[in-house]
N, C-alpha and C. Protein backbone atom coordinates (compact mmCIF):
# COMPACT_ATOMS: atom_id res chain seq x y z
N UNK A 1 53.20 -17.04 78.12
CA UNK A 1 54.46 -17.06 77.39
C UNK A 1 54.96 -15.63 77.14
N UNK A 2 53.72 -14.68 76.67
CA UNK A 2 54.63 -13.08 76.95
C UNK A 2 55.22 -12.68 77.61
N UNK A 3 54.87 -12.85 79.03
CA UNK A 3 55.10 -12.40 80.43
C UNK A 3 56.32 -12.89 80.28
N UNK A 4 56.80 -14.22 80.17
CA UNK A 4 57.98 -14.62 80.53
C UNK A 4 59.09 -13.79 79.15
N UNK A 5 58.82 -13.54 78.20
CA UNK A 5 59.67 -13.02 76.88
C UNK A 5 59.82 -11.66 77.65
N UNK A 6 58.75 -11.09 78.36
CA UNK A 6 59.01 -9.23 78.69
C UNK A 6 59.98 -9.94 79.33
N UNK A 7 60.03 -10.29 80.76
CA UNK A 7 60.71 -10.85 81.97
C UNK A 7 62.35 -10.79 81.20
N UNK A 8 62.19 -11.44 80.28
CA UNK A 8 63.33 -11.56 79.35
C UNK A 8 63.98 -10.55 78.69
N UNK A 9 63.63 -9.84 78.37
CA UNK A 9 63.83 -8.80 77.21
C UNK A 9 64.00 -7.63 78.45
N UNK A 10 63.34 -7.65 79.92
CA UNK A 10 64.03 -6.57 80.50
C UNK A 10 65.35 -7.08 81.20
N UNK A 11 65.48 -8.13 81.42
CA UNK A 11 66.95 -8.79 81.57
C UNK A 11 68.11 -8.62 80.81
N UNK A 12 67.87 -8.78 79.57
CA UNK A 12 68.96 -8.70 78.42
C UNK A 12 68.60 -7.11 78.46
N UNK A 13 67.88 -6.22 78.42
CA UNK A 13 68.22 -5.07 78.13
C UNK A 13 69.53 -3.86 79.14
N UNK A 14 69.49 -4.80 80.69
CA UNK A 14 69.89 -4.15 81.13
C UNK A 14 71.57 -4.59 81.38
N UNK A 15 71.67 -5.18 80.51
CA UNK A 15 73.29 -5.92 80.21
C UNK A 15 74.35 -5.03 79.76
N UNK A 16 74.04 -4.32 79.20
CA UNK A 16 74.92 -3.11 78.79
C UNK A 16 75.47 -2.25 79.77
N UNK A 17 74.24 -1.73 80.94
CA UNK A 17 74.34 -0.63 81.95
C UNK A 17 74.79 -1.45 82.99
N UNK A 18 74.89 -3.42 83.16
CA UNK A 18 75.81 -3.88 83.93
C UNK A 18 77.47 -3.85 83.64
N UNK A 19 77.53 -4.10 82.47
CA UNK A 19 78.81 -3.93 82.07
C UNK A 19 79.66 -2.67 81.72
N UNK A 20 79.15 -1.77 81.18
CA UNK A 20 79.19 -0.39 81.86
C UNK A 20 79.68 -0.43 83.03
N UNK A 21 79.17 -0.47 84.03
CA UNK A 21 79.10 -0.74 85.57
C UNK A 21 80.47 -1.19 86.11
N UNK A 22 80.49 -2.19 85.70
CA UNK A 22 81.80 -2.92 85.77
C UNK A 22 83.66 -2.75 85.16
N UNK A 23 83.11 -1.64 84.02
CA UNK A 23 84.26 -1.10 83.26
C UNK A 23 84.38 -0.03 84.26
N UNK A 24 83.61 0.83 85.09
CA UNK A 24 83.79 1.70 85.63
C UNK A 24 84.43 1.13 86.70
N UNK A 25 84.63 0.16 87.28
CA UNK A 25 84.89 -0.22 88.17
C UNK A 25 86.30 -0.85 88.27
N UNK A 26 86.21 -1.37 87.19
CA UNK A 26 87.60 -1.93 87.01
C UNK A 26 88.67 -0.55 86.28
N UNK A 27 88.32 0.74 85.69
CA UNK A 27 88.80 1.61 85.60
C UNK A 27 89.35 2.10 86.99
N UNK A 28 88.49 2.75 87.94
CA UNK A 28 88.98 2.91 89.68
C UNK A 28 89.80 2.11 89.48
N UNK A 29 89.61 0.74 89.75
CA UNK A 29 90.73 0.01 90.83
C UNK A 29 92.36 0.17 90.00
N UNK A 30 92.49 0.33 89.01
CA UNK A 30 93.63 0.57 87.64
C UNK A 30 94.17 2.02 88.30
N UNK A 31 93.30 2.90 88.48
CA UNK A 31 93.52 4.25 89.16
C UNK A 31 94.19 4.38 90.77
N UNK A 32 93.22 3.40 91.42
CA UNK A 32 93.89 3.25 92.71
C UNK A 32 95.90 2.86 92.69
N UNK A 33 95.39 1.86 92.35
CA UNK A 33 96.97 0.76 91.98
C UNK A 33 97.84 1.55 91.39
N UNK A 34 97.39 3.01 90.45
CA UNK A 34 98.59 3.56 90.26
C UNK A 34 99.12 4.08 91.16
N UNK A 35 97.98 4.79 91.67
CA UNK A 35 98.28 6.05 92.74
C UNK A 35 98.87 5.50 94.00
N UNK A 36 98.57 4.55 94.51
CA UNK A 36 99.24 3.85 95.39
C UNK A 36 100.63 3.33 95.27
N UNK A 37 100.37 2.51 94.00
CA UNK A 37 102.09 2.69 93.15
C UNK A 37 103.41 3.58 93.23
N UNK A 38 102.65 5.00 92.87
CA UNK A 38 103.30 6.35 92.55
C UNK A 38 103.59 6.36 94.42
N UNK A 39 102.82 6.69 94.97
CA UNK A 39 102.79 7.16 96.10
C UNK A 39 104.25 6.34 97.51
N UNK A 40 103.85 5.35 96.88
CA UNK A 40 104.97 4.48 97.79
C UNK A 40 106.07 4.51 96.93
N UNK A 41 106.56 4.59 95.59
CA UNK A 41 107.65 4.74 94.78
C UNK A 41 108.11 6.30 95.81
N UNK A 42 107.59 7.16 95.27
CA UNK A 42 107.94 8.48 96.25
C UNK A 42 108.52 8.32 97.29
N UNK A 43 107.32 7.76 98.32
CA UNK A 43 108.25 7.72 99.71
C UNK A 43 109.70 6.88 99.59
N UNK A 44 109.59 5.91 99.02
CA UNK A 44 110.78 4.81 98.98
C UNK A 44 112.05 6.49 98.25
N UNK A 45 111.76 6.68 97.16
CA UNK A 45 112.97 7.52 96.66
C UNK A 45 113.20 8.69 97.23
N UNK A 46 112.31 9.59 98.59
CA UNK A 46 112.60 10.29 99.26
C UNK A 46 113.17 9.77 100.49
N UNK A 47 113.19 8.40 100.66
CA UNK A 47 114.06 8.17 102.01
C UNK A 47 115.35 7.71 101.57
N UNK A 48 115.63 7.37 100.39
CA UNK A 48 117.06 6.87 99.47
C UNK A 48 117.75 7.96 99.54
N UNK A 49 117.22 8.94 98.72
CA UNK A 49 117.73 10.25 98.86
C UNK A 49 117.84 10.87 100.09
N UNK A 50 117.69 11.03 101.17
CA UNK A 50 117.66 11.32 102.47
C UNK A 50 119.01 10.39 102.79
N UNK A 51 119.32 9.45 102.52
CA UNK A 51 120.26 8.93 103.04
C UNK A 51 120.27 8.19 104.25
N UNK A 52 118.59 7.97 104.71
CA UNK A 52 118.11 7.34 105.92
C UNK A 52 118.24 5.91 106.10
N UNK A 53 118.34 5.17 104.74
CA UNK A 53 118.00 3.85 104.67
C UNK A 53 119.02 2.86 105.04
């Protein structure tokens, strides 16, 4: 019955440094989506302005 409580207790301990994990991750992709955002807004308002469109 110990064995299985450690088994346990190193499971739940490492729940924090998964979710952690995951805030980091979902931070990037928030970062990407801007920059990609920004990036194609740009091109779109440098070809408006160009008068190309």
């Amino acid at each position: 019955m110990q064995v299985r409580m450690d088994e346990w207790s190193n499971s739940i301990q490492k729940i924090p440094d998964l979710a952690e994990k995951v805030g980091e991750l979902k931070n990037w992709r928030q970062i990407a989506v801007i920059v990609i955002i920004g990036t194609v807004g740009t091109i779109l308002g440098w070809i408006v302005r160009s008068g190309k469109y």
